[in-house]
N, C-alpha and C. Protein backbone atom coordinates (compact mmCIF):
# COMPACT_ATOMS: atom_id res chain seq x y z
N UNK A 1 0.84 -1.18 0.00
CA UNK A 1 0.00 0.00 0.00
C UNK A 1 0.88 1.25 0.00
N UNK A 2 0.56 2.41 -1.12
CA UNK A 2 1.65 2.88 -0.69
C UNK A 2 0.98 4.70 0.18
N UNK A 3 1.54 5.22 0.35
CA UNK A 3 1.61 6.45 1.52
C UNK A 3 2.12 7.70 1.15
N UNK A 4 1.32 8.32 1.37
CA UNK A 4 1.46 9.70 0.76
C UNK A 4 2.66 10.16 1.03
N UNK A 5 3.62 10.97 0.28
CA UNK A 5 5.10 11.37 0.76
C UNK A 5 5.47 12.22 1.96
N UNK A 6 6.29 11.86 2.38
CA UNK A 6 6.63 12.49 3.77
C UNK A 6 6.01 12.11 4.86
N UNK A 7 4.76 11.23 4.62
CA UNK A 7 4.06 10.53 6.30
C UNK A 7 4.84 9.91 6.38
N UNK A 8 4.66 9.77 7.81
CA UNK A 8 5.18 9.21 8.60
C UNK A 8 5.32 7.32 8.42
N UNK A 9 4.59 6.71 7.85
CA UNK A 9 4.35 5.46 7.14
C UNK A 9 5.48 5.76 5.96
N UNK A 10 5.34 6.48 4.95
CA UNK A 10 6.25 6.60 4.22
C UNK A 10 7.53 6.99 4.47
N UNK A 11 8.06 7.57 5.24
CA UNK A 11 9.31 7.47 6.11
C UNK A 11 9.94 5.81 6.64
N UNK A 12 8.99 5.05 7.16
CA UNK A 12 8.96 4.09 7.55
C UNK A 12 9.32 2.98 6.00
N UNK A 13 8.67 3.02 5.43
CA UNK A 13 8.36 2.07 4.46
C UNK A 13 9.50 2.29 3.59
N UNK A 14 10.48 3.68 3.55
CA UNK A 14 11.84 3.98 2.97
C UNK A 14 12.85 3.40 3.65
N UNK A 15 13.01 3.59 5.33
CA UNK A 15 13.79 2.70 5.83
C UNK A 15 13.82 1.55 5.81
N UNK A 16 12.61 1.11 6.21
CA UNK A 16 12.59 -0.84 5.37
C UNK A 16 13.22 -1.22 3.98
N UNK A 17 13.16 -0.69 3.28
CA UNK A 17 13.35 -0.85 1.68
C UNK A 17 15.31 -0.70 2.13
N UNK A 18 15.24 0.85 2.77
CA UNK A 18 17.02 0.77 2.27
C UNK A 18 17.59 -0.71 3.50
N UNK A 19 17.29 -0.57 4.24
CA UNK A 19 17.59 -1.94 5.26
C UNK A 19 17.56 -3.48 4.86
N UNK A 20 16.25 -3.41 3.89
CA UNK A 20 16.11 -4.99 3.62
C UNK A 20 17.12 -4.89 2.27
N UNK A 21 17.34 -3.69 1.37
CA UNK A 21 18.59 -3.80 0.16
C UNK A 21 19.75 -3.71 0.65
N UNK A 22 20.21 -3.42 1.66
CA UNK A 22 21.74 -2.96 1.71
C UNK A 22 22.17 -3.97 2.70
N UNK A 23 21.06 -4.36 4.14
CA UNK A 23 21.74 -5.23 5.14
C UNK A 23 22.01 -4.02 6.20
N UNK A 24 22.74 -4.46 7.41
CA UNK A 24 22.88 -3.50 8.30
C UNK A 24 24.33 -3.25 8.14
N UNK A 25 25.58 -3.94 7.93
CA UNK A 25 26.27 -3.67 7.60
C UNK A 25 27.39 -3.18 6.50
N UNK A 26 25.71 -2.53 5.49
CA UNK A 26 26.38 -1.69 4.16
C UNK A 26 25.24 -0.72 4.56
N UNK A 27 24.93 0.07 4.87
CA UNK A 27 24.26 0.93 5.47
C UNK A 27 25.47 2.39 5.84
N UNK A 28 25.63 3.45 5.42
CA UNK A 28 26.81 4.21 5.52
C UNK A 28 27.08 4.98 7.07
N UNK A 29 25.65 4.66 7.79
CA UNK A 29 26.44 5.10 9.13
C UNK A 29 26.85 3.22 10.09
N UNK A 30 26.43 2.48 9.68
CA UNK A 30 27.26 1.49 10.26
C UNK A 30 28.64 1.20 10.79
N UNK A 31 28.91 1.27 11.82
CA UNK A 31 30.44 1.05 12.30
C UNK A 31 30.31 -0.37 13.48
N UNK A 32 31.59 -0.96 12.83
CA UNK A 32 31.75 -2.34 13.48
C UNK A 32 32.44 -1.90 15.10
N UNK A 33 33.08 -1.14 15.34
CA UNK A 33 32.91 -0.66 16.94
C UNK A 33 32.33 0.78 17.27
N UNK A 34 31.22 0.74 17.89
CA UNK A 34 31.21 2.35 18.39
C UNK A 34 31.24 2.61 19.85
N UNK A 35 33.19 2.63 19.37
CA UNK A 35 33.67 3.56 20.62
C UNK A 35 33.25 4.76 20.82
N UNK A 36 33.46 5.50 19.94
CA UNK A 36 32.62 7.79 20.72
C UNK A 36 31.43 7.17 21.30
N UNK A 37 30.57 6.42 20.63
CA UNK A 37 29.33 6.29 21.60
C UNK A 37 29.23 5.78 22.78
N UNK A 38 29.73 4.40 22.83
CA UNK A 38 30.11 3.61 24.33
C UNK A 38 31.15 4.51 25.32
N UNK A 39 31.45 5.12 24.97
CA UNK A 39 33.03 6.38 25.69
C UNK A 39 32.01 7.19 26.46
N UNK A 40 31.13 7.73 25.70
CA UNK A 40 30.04 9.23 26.25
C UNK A 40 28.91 8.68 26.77
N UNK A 41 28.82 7.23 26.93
CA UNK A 41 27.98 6.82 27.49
C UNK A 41 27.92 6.59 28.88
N UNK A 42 29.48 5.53 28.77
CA UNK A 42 30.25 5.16 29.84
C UNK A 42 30.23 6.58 30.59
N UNK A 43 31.03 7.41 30.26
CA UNK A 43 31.30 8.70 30.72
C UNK A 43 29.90 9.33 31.58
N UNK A 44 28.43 9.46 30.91
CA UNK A 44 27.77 10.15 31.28
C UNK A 44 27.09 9.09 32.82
N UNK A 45 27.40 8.07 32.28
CA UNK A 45 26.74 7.08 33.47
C UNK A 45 27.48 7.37 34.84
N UNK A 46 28.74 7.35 34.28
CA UNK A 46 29.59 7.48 35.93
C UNK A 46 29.44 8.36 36.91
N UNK A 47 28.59 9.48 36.03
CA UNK A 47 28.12 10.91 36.98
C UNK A 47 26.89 11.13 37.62
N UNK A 48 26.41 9.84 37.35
CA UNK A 48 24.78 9.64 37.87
C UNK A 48 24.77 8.60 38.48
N UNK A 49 23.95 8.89 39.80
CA UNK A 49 23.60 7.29 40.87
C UNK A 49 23.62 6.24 40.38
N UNK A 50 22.49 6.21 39.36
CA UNK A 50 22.40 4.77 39.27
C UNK A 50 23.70 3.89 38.49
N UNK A 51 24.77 4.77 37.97
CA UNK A 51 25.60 4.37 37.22
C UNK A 51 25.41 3.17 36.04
N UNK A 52 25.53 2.20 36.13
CA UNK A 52 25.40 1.23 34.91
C UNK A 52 24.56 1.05 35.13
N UNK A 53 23.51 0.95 36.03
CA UNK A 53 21.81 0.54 36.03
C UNK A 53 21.04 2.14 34.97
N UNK A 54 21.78 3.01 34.65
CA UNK A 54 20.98 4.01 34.50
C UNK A 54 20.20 3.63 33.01
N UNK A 55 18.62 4.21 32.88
CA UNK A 55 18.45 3.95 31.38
C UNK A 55 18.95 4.37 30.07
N UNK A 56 19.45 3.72 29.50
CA UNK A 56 19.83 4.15 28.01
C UNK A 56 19.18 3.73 26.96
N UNK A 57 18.86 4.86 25.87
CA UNK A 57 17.96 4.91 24.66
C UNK A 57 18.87 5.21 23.93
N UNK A 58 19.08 4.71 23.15
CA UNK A 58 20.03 4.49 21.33
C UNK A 58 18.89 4.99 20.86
N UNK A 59 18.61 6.07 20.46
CA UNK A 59 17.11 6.72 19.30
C UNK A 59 17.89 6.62 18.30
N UNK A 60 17.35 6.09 16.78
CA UNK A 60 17.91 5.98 15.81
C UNK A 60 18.83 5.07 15.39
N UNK A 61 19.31 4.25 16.70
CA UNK A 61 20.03 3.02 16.63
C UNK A 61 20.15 1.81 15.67
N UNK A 62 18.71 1.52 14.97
CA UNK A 62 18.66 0.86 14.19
C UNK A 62 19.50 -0.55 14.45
N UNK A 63 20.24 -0.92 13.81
CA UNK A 63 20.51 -2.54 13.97
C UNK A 63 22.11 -2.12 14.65
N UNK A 64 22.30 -0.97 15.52
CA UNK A 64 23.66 -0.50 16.04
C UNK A 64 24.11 -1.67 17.10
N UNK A 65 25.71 -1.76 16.83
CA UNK A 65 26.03 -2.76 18.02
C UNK A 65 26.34 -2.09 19.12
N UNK A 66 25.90 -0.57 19.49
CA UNK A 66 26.06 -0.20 20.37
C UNK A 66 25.26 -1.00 21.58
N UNK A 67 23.94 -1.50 21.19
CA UNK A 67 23.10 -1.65 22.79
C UNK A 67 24.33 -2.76 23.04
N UNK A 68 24.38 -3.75 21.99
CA UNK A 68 25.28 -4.99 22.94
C UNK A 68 26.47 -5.02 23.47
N UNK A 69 27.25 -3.77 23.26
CA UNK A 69 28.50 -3.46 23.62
C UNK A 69 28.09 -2.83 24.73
N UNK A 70 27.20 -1.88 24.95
CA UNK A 70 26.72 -1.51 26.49
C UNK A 70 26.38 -2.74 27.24
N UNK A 71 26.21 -3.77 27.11
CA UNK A 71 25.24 -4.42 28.18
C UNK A 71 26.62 -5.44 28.20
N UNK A 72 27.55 -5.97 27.45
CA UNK A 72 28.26 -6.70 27.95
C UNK A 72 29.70 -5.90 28.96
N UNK A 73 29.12 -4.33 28.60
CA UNK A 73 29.99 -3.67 29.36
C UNK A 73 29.30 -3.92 31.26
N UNK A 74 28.20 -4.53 31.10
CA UNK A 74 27.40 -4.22 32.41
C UNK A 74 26.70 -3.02 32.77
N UNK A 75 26.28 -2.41 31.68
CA UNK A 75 24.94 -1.85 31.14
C UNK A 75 23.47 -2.89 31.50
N UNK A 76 22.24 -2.39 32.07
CA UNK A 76 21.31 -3.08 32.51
C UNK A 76 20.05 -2.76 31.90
N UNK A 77 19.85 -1.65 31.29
CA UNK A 77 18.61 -0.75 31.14
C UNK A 77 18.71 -0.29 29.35
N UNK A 78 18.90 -0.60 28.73
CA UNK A 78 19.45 -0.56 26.97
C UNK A 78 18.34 -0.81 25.88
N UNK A 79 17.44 0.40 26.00
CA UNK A 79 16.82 -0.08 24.29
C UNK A 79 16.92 0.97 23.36
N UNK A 80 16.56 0.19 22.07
CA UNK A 80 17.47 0.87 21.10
C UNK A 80 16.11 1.27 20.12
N UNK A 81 16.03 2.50 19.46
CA UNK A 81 15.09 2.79 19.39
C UNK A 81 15.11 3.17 17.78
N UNK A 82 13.94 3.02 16.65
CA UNK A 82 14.48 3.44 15.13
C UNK A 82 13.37 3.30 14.60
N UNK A 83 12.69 3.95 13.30
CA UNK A 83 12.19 4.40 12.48
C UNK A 83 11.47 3.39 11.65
N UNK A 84 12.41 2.50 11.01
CA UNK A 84 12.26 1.38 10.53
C UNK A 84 11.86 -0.31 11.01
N UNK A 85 10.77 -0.74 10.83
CA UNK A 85 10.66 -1.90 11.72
C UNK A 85 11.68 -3.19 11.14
N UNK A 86 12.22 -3.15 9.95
CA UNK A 86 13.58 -3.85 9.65
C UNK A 86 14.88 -3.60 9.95
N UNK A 87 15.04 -2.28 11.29
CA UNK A 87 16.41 -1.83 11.77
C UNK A 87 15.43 -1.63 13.21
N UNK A 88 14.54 -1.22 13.17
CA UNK A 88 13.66 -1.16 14.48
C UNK A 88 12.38 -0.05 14.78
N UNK A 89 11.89 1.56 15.49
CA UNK A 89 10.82 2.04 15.14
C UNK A 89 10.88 4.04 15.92
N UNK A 90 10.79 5.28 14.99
CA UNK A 90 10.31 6.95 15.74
C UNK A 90 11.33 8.01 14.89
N UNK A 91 11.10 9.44 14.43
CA UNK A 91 11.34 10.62 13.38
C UNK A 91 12.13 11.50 14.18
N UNK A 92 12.92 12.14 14.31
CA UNK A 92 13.61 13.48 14.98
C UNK A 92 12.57 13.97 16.06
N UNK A 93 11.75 14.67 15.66
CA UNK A 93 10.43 14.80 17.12
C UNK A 93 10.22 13.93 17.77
N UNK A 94 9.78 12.69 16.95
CA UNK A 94 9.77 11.19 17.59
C UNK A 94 10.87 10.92 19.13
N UNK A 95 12.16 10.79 18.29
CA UNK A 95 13.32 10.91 19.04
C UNK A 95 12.90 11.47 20.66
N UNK A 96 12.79 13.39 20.11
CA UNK A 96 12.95 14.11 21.64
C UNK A 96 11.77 13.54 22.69
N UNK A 97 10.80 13.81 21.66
CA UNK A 97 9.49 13.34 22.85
C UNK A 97 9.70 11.95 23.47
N UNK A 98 10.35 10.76 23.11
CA UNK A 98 10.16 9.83 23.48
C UNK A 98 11.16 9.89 24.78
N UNK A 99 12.72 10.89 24.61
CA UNK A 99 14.07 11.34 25.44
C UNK A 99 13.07 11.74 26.50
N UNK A 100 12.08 12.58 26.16
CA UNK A 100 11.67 13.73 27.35
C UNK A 100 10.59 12.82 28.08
N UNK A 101 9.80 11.92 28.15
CA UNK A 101 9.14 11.33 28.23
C UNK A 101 10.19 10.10 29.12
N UNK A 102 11.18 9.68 28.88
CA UNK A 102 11.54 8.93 29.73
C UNK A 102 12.33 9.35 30.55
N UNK A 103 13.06 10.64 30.30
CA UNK A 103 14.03 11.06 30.96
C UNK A 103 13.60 12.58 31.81
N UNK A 104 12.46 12.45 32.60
CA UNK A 104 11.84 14.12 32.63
C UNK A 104 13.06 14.66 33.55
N UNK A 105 13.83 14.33 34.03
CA UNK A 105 15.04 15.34 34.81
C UNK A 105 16.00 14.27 35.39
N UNK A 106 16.92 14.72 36.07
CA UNK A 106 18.31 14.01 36.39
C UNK A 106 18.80 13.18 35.49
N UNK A 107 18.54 13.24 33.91
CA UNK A 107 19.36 12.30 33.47
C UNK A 107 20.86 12.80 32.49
N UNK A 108 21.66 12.02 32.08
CA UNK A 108 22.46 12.53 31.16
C UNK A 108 21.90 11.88 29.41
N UNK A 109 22.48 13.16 28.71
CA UNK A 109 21.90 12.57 27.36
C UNK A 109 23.02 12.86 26.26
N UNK A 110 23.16 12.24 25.84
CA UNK A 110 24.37 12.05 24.27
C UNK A 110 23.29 12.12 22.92
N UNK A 111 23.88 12.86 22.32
CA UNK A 111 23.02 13.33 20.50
C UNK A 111 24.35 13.48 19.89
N UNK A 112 23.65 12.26 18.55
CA UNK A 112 25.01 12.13 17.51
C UNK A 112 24.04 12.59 16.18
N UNK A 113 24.60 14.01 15.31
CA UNK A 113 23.98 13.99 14.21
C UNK A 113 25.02 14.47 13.22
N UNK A 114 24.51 14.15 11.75
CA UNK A 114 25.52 14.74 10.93
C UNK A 114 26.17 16.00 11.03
N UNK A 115 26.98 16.32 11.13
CA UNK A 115 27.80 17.45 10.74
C UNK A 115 27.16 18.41 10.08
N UNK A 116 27.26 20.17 10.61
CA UNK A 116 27.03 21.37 9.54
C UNK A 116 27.30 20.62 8.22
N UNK A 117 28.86 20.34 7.89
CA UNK A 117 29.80 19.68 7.06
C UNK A 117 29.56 18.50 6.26
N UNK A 118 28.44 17.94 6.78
CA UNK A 118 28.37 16.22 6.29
C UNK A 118 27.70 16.76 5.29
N UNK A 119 27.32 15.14 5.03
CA UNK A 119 26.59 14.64 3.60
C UNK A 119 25.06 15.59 4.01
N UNK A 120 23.95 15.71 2.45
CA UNK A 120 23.09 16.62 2.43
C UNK A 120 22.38 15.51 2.66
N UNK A 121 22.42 14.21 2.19
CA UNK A 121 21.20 13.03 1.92
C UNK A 121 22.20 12.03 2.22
N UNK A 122 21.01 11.20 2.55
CA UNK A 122 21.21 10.09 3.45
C UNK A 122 20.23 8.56 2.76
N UNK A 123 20.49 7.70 2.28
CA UNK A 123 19.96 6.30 1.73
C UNK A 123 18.66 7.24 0.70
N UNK A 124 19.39 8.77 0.33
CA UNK A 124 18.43 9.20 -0.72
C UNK A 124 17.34 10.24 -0.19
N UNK A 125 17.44 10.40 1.25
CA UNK A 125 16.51 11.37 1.73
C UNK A 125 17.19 12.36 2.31
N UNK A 126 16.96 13.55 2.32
CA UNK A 126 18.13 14.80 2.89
C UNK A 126 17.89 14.62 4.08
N UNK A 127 18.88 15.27 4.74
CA UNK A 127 19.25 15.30 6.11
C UNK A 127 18.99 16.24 7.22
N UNK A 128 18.95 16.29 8.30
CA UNK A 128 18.94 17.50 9.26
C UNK A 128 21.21 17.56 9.40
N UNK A 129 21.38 18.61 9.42
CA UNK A 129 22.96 18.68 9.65
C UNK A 129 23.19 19.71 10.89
N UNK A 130 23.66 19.49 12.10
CA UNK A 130 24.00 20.32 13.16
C UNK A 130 25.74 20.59 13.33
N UNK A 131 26.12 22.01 13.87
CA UNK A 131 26.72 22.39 14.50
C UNK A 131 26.74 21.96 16.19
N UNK A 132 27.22 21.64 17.05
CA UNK A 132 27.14 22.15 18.45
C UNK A 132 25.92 22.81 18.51
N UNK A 133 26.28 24.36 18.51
CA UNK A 133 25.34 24.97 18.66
C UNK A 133 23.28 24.61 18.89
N UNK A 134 23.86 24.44 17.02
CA UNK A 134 22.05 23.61 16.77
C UNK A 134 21.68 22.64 17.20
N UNK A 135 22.82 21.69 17.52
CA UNK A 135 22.28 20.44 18.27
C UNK A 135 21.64 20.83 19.94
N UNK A 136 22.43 21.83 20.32
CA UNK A 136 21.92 22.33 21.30
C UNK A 136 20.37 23.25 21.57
N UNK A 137 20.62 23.74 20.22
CA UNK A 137 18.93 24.11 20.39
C UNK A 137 17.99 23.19 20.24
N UNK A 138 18.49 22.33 19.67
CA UNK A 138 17.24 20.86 19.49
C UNK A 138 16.77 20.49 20.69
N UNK A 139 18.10 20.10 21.80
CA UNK A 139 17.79 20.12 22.93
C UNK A 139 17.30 20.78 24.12
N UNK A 140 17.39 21.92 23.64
CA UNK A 140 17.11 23.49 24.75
C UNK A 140 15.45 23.32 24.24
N UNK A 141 15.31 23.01 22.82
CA UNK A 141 13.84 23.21 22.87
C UNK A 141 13.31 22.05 23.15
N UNK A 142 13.49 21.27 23.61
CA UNK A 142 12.60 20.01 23.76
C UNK A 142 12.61 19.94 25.32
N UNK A 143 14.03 20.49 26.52
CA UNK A 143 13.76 20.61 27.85
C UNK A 143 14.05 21.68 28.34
N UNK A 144 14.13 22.96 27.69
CA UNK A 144 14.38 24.41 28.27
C UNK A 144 15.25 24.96 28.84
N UNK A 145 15.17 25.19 30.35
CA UNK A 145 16.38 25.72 30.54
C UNK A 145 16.97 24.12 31.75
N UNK A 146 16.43 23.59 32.18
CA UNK A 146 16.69 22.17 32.74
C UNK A 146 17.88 21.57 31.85
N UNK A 147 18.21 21.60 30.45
CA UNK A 147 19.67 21.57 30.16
C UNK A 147 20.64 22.07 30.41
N UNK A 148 21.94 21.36 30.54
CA UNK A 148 22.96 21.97 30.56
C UNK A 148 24.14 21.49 29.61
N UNK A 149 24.43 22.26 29.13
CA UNK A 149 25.80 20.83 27.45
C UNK A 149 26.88 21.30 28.54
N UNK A 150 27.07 20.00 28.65
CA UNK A 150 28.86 19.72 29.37
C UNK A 150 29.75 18.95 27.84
N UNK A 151 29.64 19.02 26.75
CA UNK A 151 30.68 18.75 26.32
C UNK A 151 30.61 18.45 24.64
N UNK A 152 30.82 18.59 24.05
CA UNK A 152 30.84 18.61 22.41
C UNK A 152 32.07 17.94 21.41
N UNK A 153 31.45 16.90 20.55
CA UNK A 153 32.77 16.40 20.17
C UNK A 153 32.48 16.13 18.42
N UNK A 154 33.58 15.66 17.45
CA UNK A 154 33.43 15.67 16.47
C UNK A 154 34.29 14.44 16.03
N UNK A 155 33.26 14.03 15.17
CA UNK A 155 34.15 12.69 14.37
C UNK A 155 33.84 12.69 13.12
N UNK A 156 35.02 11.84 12.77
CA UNK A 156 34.91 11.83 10.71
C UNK A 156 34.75 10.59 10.83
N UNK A 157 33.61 9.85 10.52
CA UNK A 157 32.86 8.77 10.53
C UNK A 157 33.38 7.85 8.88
N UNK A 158 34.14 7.16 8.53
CA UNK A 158 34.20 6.06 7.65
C UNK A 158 33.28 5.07 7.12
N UNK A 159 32.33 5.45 6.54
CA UNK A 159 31.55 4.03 6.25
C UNK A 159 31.94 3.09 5.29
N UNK A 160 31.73 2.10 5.29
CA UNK A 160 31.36 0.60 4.84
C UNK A 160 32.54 0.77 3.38
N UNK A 161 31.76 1.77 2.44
CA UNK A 161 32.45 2.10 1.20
C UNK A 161 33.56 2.71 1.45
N UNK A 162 34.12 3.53 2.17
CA UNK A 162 35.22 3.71 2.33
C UNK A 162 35.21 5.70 2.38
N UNK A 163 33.97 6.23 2.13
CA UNK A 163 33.83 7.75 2.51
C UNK A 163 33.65 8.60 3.93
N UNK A 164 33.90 9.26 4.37
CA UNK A 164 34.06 10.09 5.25
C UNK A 164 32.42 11.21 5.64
N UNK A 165 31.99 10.72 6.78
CA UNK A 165 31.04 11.32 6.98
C UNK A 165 31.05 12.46 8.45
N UNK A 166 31.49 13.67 8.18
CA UNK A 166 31.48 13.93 9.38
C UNK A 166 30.21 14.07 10.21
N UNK A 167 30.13 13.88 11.78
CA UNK A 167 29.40 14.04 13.11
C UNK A 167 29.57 14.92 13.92
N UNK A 168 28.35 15.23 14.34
CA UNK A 168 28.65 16.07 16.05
C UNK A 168 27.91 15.14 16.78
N UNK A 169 28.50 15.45 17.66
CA UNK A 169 28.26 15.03 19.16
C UNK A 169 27.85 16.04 20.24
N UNK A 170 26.92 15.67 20.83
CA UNK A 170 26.68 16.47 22.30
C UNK A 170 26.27 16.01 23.22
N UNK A 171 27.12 16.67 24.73
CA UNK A 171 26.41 15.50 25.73
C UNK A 171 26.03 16.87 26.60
N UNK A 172 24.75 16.13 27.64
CA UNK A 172 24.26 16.80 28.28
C UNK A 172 23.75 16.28 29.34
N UNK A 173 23.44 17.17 30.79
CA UNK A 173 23.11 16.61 31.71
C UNK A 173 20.91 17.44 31.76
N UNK A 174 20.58 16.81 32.73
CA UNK A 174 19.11 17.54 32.71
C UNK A 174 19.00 17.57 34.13
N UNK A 175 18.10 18.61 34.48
CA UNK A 175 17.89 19.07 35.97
C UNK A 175 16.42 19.01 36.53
């Protein structure tokens, strides 16, 4: 059946298609270790009580080996959250509301998005691209002033084919 462009079904029904053609590991943000992520994870956990019991949401995770590299780290609380029901299931708004909704205060939060710099399109659909900055307003608007960014980082991401995708990173605590 097909879905008018840009619903939300049709969003869905694009990620299935590029997932069930490519596999998870020809997919161009795929990486066979993700250290920056497990690092800022590790990192943000150690500053909060519950430490490795704390919850963690991979939004956008898709078929990432991040959850299982958290949990054999002794990670307890790990789901991984995506768009696609052939990588897994939720849209950028999707994303925050679901963050804000589980996380209404004391938690720490990590956001990985393309680069000002990166690629425009992505498995054929354009992209949102952040600075620091903007990644930070994504977040300022979804929990106000209850954020705080403790820290900002950047990587040149390698995929599968062998191109260079740059990332930002931002981590943050909530109050």
């Amino acid at each position: 059946m097909a879905h008018p462009a840009g619903s939300p079904a049709a969003r869905r029904d694009h990620w299935d298609q590029v997932y069930a053609s490519r596999g998870q590991r020809q997919v161009s943000w795929y990486e066979p270790d993700p250290r920056l992520s497990a690092a800022l994870v590790t990192d943000a956990a150690a500053s909060l009580p519950a430490g490795r019991d704390s919850a963690v949401i991979d939004a956008g995770g898709g078929a990432s080996l991040l959850a299982q590299r958290l949990t054999s780290a002794g990670f307890t609380d790990v789901t991984v959250l995506d768009v696609s029901a052939a990588a897994l299931a939720a849209d950028r708004a999707a994303y925050l509301a679901t963050m804000r909704a589980a996380l209404p205060g004391g938690g720490g939060v990590i956001l990985a998005a393309f680069a000002a710099d990166g690629p425009e399109y992505c498995s054929g659909l354009p992209v949102a691209r952040y600075d620091p900055a903007g990644l930070a307003a994504e977040l300022t608007a979804a929990y106000g002033d209850a954020v705080t960014i403790t820290g900002h980082h950047a990587e040149q991401h390698r995929t599968p084919a062998g191109a260079v995708q740059p990332f930002t990173w931002l981590t943050a605590r909530l109050s």
